[in-house]
N, C-alpha and C. Protein backbone atom coordinates (compact mmCIF):
# COMPACT_ATOMS: atom_id res chain seq x y z
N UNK A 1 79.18 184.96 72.54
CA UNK A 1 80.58 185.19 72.27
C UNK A 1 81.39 184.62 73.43
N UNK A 2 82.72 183.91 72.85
CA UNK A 2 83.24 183.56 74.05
C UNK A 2 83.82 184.67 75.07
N UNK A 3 84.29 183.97 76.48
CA UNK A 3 84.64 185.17 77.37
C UNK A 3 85.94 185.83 76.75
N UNK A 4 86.73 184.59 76.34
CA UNK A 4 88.06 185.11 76.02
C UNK A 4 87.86 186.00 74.77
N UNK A 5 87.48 185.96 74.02
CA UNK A 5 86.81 187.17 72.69
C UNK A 5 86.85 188.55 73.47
N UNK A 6 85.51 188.43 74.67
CA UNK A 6 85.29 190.11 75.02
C UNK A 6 86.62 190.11 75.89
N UNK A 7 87.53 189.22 76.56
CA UNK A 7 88.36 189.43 77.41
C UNK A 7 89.66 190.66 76.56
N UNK A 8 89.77 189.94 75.56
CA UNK A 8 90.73 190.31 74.63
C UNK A 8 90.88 191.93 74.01
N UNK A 9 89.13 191.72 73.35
CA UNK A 9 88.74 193.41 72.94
C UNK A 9 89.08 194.44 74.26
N UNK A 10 88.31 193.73 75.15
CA UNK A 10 88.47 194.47 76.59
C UNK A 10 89.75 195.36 76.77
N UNK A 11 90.76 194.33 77.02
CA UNK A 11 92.53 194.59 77.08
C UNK A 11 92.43 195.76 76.13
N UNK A 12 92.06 195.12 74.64
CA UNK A 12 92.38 196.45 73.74
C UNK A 12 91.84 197.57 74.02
N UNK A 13 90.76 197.58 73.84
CA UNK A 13 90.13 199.01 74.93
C UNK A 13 90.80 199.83 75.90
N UNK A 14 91.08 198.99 77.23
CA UNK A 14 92.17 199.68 78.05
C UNK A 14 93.56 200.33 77.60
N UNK A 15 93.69 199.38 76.29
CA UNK A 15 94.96 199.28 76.48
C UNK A 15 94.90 201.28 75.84
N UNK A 16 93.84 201.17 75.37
CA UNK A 16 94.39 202.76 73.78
C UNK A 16 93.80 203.76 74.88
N UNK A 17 92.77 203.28 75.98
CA UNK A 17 92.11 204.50 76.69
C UNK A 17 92.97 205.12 78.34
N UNK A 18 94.14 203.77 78.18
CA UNK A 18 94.91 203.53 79.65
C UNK A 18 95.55 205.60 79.83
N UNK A 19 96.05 205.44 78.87
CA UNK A 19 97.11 207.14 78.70
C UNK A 19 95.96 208.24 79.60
N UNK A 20 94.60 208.29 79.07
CA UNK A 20 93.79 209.06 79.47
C UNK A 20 93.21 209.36 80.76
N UNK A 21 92.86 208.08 81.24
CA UNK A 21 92.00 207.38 81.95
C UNK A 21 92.87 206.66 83.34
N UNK A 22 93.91 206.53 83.01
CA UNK A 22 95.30 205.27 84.17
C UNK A 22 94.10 204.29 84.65
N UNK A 23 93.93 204.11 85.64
CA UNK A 23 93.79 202.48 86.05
C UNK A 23 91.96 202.65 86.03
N UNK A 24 91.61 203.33 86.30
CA UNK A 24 89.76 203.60 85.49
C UNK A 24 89.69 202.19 84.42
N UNK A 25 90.69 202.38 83.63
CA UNK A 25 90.46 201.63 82.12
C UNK A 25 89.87 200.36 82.78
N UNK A 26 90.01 200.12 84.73
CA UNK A 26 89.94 198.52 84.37
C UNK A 26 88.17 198.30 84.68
N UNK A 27 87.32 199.54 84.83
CA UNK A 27 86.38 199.19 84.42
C UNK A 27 85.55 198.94 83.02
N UNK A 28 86.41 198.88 82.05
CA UNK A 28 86.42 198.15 80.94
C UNK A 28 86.18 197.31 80.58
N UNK A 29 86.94 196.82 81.66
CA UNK A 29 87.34 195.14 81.57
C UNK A 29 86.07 194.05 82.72
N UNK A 30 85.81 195.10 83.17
CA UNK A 30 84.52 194.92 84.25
C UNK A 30 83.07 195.00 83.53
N UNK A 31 83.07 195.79 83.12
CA UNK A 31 82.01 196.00 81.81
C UNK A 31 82.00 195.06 80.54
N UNK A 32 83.05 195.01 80.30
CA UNK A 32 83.26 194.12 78.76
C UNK A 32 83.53 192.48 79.70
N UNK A 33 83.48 192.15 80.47
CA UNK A 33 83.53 190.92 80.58
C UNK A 33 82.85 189.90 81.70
N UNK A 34 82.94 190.71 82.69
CA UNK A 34 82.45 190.40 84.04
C UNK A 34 80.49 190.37 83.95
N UNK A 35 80.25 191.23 82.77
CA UNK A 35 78.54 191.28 82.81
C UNK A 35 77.92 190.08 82.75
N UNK A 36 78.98 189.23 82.16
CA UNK A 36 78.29 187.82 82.27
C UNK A 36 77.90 186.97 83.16
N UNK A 37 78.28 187.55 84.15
CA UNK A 37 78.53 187.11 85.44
C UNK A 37 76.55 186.39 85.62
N UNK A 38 75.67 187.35 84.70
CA UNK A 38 74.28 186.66 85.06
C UNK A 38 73.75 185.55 84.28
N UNK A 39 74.98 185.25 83.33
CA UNK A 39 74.51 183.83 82.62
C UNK A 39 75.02 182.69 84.06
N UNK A 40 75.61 182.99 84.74
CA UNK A 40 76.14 181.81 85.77
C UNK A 40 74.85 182.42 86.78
N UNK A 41 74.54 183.23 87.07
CA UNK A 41 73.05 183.76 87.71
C UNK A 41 71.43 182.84 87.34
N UNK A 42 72.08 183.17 85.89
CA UNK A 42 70.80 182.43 85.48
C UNK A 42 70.95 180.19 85.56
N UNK A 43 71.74 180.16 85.68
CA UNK A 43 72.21 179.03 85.44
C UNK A 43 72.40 178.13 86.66
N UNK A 44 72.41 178.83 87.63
CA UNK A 44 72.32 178.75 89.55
C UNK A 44 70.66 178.27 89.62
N UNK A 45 70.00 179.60 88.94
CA UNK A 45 68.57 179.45 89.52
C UNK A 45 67.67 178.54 88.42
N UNK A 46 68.25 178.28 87.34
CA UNK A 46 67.73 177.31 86.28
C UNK A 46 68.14 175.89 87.26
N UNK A 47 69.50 175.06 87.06
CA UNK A 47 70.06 173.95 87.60
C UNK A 47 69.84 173.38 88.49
N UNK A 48 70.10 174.83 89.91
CA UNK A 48 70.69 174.88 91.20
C UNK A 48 71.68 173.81 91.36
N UNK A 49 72.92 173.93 90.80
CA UNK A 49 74.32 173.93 90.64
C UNK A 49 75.02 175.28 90.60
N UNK A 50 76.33 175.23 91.33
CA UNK A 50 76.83 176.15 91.31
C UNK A 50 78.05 176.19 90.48
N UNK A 51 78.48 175.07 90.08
CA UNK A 51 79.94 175.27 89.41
C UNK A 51 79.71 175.70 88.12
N UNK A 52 80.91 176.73 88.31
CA UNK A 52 81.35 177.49 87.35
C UNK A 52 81.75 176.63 86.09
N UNK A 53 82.57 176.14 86.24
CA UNK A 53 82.72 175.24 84.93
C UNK A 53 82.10 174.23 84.00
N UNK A 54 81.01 173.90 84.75
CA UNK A 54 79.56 173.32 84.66
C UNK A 54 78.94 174.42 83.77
N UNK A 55 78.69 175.19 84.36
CA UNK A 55 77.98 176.38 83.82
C UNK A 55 78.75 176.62 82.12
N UNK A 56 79.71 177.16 82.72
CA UNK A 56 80.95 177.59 81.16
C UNK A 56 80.78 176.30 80.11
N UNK A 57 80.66 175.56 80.16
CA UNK A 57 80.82 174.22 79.57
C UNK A 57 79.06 174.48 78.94
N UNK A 58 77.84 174.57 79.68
CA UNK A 58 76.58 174.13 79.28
C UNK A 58 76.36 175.04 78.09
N UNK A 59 77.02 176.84 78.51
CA UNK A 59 76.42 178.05 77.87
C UNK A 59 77.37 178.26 76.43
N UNK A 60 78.63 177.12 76.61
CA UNK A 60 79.54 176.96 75.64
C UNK A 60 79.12 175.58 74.30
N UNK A 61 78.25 174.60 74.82
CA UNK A 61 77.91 173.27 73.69
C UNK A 61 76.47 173.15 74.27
N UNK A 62 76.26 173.23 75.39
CA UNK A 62 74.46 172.26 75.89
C UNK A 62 73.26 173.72 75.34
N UNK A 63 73.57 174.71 75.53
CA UNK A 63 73.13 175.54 74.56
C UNK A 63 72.49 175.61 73.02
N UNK A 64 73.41 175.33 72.61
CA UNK A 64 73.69 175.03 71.20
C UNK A 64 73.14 173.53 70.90
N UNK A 65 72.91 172.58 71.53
CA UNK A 65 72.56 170.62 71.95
C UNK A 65 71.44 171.30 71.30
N UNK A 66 70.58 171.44 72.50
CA UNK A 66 69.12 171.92 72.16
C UNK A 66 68.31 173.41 71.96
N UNK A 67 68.88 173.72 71.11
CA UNK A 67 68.80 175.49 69.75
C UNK A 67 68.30 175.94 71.03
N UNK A 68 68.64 176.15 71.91
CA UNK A 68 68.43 177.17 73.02
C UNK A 68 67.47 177.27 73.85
N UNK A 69 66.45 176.09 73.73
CA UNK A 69 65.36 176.26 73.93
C UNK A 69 65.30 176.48 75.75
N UNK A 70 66.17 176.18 76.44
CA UNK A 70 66.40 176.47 77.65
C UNK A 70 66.47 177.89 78.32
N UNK A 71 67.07 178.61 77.20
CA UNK A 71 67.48 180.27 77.27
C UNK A 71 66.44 180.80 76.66
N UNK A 72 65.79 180.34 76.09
CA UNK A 72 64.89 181.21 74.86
C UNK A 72 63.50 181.60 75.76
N UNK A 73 63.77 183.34 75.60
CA UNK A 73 63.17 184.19 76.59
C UNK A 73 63.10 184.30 78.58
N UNK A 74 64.77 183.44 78.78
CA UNK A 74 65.31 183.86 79.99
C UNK A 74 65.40 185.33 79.99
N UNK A 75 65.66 185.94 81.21
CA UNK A 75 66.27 187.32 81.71
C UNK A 75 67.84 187.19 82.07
N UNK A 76 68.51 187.62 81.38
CA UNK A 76 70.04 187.77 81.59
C UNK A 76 69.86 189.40 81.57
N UNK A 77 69.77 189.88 83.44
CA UNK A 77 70.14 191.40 83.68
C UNK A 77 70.91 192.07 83.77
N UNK A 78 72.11 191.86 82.89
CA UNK A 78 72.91 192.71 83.14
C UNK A 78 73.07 192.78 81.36
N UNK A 79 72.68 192.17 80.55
CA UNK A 79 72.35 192.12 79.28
C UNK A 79 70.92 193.20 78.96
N UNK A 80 70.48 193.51 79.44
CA UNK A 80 69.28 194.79 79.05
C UNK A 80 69.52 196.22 78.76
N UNK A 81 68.14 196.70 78.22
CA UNK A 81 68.59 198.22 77.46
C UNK A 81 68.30 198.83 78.69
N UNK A 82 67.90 198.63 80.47
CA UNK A 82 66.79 198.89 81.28
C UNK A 82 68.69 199.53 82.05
N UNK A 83 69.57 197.86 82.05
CA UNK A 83 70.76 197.96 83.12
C UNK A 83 71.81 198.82 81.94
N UNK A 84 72.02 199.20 80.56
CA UNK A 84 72.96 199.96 79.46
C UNK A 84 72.84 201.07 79.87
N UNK A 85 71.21 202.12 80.19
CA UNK A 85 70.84 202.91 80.42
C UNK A 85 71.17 203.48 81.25
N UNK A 86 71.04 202.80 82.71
CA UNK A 86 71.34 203.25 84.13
C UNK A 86 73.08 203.50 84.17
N UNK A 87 73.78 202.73 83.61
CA UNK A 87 75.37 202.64 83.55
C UNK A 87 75.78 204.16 82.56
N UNK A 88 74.70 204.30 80.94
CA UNK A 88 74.93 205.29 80.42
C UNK A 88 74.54 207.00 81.54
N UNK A 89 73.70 206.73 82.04
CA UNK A 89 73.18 207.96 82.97
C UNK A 89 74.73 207.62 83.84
N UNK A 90 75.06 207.05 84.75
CA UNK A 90 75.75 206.98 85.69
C UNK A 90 77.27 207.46 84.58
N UNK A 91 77.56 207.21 83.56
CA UNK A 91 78.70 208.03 83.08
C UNK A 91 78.89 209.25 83.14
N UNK A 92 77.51 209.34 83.14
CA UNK A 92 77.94 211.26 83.19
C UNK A 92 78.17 212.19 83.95
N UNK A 93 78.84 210.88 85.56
CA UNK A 93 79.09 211.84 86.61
C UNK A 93 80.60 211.24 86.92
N UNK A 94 80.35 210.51 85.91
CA UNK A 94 82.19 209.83 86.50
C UNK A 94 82.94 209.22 85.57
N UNK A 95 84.36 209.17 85.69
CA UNK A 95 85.39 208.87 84.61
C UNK A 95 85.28 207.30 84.47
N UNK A 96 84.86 206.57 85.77
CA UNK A 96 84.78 205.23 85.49
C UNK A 96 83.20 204.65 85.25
N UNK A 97 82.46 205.59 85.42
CA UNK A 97 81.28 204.71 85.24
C UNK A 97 81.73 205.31 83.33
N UNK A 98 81.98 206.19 82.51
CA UNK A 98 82.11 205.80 81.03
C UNK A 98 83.18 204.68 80.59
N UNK A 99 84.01 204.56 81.25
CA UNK A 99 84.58 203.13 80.90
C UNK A 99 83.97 202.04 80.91
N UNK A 100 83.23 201.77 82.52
CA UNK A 100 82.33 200.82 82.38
C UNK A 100 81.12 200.54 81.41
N UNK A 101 80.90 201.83 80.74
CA UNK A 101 80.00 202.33 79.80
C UNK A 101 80.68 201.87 78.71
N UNK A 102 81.43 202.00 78.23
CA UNK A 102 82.49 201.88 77.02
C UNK A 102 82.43 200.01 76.75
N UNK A 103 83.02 199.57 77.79
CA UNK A 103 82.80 197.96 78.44
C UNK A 103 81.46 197.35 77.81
N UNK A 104 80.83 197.85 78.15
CA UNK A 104 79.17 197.51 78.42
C UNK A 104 78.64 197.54 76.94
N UNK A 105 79.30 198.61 76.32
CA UNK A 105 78.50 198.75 74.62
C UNK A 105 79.78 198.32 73.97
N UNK A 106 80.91 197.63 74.07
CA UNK A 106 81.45 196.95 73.41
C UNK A 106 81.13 195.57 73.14
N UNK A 107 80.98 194.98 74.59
CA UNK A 107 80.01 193.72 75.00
C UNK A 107 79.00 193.20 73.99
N UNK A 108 77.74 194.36 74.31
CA UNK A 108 77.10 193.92 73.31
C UNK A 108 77.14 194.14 71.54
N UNK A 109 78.14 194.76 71.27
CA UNK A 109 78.27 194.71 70.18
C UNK A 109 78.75 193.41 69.57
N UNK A 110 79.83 192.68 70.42
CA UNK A 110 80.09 191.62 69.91
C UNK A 110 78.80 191.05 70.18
N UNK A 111 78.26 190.54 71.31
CA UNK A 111 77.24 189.55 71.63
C UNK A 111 76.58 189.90 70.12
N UNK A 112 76.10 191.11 69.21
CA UNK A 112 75.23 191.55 68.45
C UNK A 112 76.21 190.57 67.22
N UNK A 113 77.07 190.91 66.86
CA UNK A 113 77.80 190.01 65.94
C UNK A 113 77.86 188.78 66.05
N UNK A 114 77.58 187.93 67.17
CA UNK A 114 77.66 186.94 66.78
C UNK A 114 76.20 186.05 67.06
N UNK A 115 75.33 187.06 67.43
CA UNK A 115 73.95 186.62 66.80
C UNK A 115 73.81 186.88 65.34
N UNK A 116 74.36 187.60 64.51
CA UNK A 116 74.05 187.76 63.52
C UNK A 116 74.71 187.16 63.13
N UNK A 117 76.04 186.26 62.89
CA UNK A 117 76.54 185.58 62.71
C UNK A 117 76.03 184.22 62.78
N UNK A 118 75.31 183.58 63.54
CA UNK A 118 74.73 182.81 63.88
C UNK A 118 72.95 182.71 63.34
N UNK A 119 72.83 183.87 62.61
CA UNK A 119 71.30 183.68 62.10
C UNK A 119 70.55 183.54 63.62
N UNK A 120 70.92 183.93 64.69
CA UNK A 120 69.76 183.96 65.86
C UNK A 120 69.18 185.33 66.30
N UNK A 121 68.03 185.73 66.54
CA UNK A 121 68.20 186.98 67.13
C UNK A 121 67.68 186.58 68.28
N UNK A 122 67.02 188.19 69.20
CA UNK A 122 67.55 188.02 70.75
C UNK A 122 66.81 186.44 70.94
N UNK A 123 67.97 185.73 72.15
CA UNK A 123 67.20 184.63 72.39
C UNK A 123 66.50 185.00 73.72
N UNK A 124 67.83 185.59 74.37
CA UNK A 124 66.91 186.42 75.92
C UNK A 124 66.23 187.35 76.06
N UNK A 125 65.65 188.22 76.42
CA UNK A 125 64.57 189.09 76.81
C UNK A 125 65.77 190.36 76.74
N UNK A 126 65.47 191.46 75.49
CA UNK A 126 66.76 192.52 75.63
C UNK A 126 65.91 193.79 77.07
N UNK A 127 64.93 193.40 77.73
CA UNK A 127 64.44 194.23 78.28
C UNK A 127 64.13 193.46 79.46
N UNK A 128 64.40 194.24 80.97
CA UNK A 128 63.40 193.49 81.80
C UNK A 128 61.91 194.22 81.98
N UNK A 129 61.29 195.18 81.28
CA UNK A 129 60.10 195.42 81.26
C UNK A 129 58.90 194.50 80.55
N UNK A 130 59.96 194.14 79.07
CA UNK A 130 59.37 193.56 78.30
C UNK A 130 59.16 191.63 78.77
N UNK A 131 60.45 191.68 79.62
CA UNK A 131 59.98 190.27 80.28
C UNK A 131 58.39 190.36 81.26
N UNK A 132 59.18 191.26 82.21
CA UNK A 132 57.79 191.51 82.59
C UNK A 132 56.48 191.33 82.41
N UNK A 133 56.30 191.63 81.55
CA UNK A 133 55.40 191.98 80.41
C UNK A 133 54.78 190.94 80.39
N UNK A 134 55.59 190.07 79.79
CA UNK A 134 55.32 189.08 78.86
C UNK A 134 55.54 187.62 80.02
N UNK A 135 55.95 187.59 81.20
CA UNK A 135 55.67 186.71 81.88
C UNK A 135 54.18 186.67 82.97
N UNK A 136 53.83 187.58 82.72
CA UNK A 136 52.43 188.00 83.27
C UNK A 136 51.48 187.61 82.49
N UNK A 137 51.57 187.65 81.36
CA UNK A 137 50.71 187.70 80.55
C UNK A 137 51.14 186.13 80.14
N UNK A 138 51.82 185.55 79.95
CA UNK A 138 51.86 184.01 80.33
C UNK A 138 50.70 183.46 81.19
N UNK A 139 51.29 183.94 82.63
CA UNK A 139 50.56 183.51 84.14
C UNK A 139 49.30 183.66 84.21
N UNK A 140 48.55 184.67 83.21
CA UNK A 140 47.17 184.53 83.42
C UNK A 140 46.72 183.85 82.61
C-alpha cells in the first residue's frame, strides 16, 4: 500500500481519537506509517544504497518488474505477529503505546487489502520465528 494511503487513514484515526487521547493520537501516525521504515532497512542491507527515493521508487514499480522475487520471503520487522504482539502487550500500560497499537493494526489491515487485492499472499515472512526457521533449514 502506498505511504500516502496509510498516511491519510492515519490522519483519520487521529483525527476521531484526537478529543480523547490530545497529542498521543500522533502515535498513530507513527504506527500507521513510519513502520515502514524496515522496507528502507531491508533495502540498505539488500542494495547497500541508502537513498530514500531510490528505495520509494524500487518498492513502488522494481517490485512489481520482477513479481517480487527479490522480497519473496525477506524479513520486514516491524511487519510481524512477533513486533504486533510486543506493541499489543505494551498497550496495556499506556495511552500511547494503544494508539501506536491502533496505528500498527490499521497498517496491516490495509497492507492485508491490498494483498488481497492483488491476488498475492504474504510475500515476506509474517513471523520472525518462522523466518528463522526456515532460514536454517535452508543453510543446512
Amino acid at each position: 500500500m502506498r505511504p500516502s494511503v496509510h498516511f491519510v487513514v492515519s490522519l483519520i484515526l487521529a483525527a476521531i481519537f484526537y478529543p480523547y487521547f490530545n497529542w498521543q493520537v500522533l502515535f498513530i501516525i507513527i504506527g500507521g506509517v513510519l513502520i515502514d521504515i524496515d522496507h528502507y532497512f531491508w533495502y540498505i542491507f539488500r542494495f547497500r544504497k541508502l537513498s530514500i527515493l531510490d528505495c520509494y521508487n524500487y518498492h513502488l514499480t522494481g517490485t512489481k518488474k520482477n513479481n517480487f522475487k527479490d522480497v519473496k520471503g525477506s524479513l520486514m520487522i516491524f511487519h510481524t505477529i512477533e513486533f504486533f504482539l510486543i506493541n499489543a502487550l505494551f498497550s496495556l500500560y499506556s495511552d500511547f503505546g494503544i494508539m501506536l497499537t491502533i496505528g500498527l493494526l490499521f497498517h496491516y489491515i490495509l497492507d492485508a487489502i491490498e494483498r488481497y487485492r492483488s491476488t498475492r499472499s504474504f510475500i515476506t515472512s509474517p513471523s520472525i520465528i518462522l523466518w528463522l526457521i526456515k532460514n536454517k533449514i535452508q543453510k543446512v
